[in-house]
C-alpha atoms as a PDB file:
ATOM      1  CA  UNK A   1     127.473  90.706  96.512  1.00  0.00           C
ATOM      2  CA  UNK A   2     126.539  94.058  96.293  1.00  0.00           C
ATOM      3  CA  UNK A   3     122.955  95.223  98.352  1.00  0.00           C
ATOM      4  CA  UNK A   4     119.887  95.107  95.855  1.00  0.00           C
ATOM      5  CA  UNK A   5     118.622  98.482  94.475  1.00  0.00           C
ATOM      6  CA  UNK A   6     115.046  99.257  95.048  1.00  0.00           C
ATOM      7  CA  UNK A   7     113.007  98.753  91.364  1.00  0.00           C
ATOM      8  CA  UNK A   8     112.281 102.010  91.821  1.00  0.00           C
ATOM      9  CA  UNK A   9     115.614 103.780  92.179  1.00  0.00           C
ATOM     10  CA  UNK A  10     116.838 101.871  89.349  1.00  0.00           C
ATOM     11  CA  UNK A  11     117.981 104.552  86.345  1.00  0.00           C
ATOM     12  CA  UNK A  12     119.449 103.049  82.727  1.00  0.00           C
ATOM     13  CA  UNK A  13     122.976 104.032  84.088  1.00  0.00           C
ATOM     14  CA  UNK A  14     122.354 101.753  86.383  1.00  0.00           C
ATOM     15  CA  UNK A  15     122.621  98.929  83.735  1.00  0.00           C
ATOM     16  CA  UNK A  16     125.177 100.661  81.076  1.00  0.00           C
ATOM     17  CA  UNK A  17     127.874  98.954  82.647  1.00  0.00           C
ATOM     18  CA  UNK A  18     126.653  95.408  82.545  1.00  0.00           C
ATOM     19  CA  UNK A  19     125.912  95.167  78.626  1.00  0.00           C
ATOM     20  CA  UNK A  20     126.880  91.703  77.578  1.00  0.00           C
ATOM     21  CA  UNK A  21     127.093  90.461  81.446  1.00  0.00           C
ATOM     22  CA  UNK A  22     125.124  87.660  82.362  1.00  0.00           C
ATOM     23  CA  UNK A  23     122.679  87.662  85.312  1.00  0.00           C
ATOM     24  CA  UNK A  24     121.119  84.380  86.730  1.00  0.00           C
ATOM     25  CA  UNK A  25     117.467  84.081  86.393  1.00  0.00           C
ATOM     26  CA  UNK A  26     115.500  81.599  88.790  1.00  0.00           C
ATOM     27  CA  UNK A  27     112.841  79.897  87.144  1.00  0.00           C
ATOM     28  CA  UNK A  28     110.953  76.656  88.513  1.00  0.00           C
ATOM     29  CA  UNK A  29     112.782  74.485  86.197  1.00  0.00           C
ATOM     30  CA  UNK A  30     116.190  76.311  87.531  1.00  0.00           C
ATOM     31  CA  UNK A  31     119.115  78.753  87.101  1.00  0.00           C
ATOM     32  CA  UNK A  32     118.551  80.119  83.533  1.00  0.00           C
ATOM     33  CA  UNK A  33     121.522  82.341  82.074  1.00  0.00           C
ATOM     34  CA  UNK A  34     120.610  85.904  80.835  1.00  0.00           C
ATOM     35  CA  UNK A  35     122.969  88.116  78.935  1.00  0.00           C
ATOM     36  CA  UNK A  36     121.867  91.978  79.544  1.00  0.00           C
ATOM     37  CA  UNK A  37     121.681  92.739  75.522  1.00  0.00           C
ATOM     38  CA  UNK A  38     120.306  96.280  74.998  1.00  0.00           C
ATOM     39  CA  UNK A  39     119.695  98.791  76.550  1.00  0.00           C
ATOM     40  CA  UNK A  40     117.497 101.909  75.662  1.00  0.00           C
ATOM     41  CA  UNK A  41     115.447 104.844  76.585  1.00  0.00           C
ATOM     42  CA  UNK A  42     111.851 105.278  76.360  1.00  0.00           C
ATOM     43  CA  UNK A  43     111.490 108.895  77.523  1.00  0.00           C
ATOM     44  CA  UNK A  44     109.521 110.522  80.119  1.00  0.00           C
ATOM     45  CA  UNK A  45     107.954 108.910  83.398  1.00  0.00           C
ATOM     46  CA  UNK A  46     106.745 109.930  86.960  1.00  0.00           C
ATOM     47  CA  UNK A  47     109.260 107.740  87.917  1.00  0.00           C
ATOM     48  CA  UNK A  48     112.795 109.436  89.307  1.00  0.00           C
ATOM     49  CA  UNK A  49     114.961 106.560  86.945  1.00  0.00           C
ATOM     50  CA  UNK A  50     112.831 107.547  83.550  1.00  0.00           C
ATOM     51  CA  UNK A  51     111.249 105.095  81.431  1.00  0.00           C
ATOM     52  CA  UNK A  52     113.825 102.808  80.295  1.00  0.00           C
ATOM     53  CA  UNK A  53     114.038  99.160  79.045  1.00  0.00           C
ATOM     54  CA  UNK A  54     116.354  96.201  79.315  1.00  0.00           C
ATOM     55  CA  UNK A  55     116.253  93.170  76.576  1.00  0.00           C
ATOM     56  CA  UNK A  56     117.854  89.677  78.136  1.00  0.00           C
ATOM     57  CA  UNK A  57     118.714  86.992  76.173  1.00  0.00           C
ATOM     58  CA  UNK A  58     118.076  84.061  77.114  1.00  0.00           C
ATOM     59  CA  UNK A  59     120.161  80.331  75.573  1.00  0.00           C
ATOM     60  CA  UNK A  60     117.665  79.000  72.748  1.00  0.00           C
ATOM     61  CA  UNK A  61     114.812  76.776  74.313  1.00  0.00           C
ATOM     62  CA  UNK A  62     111.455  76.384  75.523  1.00  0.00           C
ATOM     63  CA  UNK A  63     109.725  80.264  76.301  1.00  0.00           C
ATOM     64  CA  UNK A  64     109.206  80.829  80.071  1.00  0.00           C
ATOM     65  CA  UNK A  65     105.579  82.719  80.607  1.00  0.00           C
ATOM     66  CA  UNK A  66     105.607  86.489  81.452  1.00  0.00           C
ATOM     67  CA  UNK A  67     106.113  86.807  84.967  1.00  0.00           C
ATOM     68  CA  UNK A  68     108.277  88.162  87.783  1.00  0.00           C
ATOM     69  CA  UNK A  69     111.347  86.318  88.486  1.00  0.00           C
ATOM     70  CA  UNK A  70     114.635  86.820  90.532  1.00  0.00           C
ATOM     71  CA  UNK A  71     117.229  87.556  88.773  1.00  0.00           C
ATOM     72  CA  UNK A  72     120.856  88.179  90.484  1.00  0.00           C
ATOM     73  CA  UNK A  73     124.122  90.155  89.307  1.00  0.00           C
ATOM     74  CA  UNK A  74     127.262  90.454  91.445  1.00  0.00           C
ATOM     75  CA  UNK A  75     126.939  94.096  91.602  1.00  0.00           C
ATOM     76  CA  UNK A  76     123.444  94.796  91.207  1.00  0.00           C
ATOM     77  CA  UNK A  77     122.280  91.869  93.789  1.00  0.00           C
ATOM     78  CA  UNK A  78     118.976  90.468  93.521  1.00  0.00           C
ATOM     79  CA  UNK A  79     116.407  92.064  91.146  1.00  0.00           C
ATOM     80  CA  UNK A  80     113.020  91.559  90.797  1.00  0.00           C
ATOM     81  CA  UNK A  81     112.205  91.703  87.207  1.00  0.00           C
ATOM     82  CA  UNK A  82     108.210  91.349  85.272  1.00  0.00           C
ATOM     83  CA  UNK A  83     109.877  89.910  82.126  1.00  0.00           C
ATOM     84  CA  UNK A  84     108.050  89.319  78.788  1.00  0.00           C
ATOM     85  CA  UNK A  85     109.207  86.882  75.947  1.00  0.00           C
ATOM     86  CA  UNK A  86     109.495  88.594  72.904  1.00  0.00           C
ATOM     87  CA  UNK A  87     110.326  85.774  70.783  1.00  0.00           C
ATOM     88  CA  UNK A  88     113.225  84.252  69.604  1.00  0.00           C
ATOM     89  CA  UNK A  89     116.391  86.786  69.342  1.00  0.00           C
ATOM     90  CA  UNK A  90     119.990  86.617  67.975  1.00  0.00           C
ATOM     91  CA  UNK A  91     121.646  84.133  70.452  1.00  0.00           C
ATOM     92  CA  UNK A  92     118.550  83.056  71.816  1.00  0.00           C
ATOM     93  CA  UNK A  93     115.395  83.845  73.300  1.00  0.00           C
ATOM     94  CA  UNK A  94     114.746  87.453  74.181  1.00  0.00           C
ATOM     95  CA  UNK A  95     112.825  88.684  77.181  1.00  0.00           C
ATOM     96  CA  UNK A  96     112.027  92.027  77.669  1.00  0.00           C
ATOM     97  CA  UNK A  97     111.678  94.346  81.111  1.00  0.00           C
ATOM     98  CA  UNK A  98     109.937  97.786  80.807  1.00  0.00           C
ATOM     99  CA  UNK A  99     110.889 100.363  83.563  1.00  0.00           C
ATOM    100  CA  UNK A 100     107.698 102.996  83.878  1.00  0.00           C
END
């Protein structure tokens, strides 16, 4: 598994190449399956990356609260994530992570 980025290093290129992969998220009830869904831009930021965010989709279920949770990738290791359910999604349920 590949070393995990710093939150703040992380660009959207970063994530371009994993569209449609699936990252495992821990949650106290377990593993939960995300597929990385979109991907988009949200312009300018102090931050070196730029503001960027990332919608996961979750399988159809019971919402999880906002909160930070582990989620790991083979190549982008172990990532710390604040995700927010947005409500229910094609596929599933979505949960979104802002980049600022």
């Amino acid at each position: 598994m590949a070393s995990s980025p710093g939150i703040a290093t992380l660009s959207i290129n970063d994530f371009e190449p994993h569209l449609n992969a699936v990252f495992e998220m821990r949650s106290p009830g377990g593993i939960v399956p995300l597929k990385l869904d979109n991907t988009g831009s949200c312009g300018q930021a102090i931050r070196k990356g730029g503001a960027f965010s990332r919608l996961f989709v979750a399988p159809a279920g019971p919402f999880l609260p906002q909160a930070i949770y582990p989620l790991q990738h083979p190549a982008l290791g172990t990532l710390e994530l604040f995700l927010v359910p947005v409500g229910p999604v094609p596929g599933g349920n979505g949960y979104h992570a802002v980049f600022t």
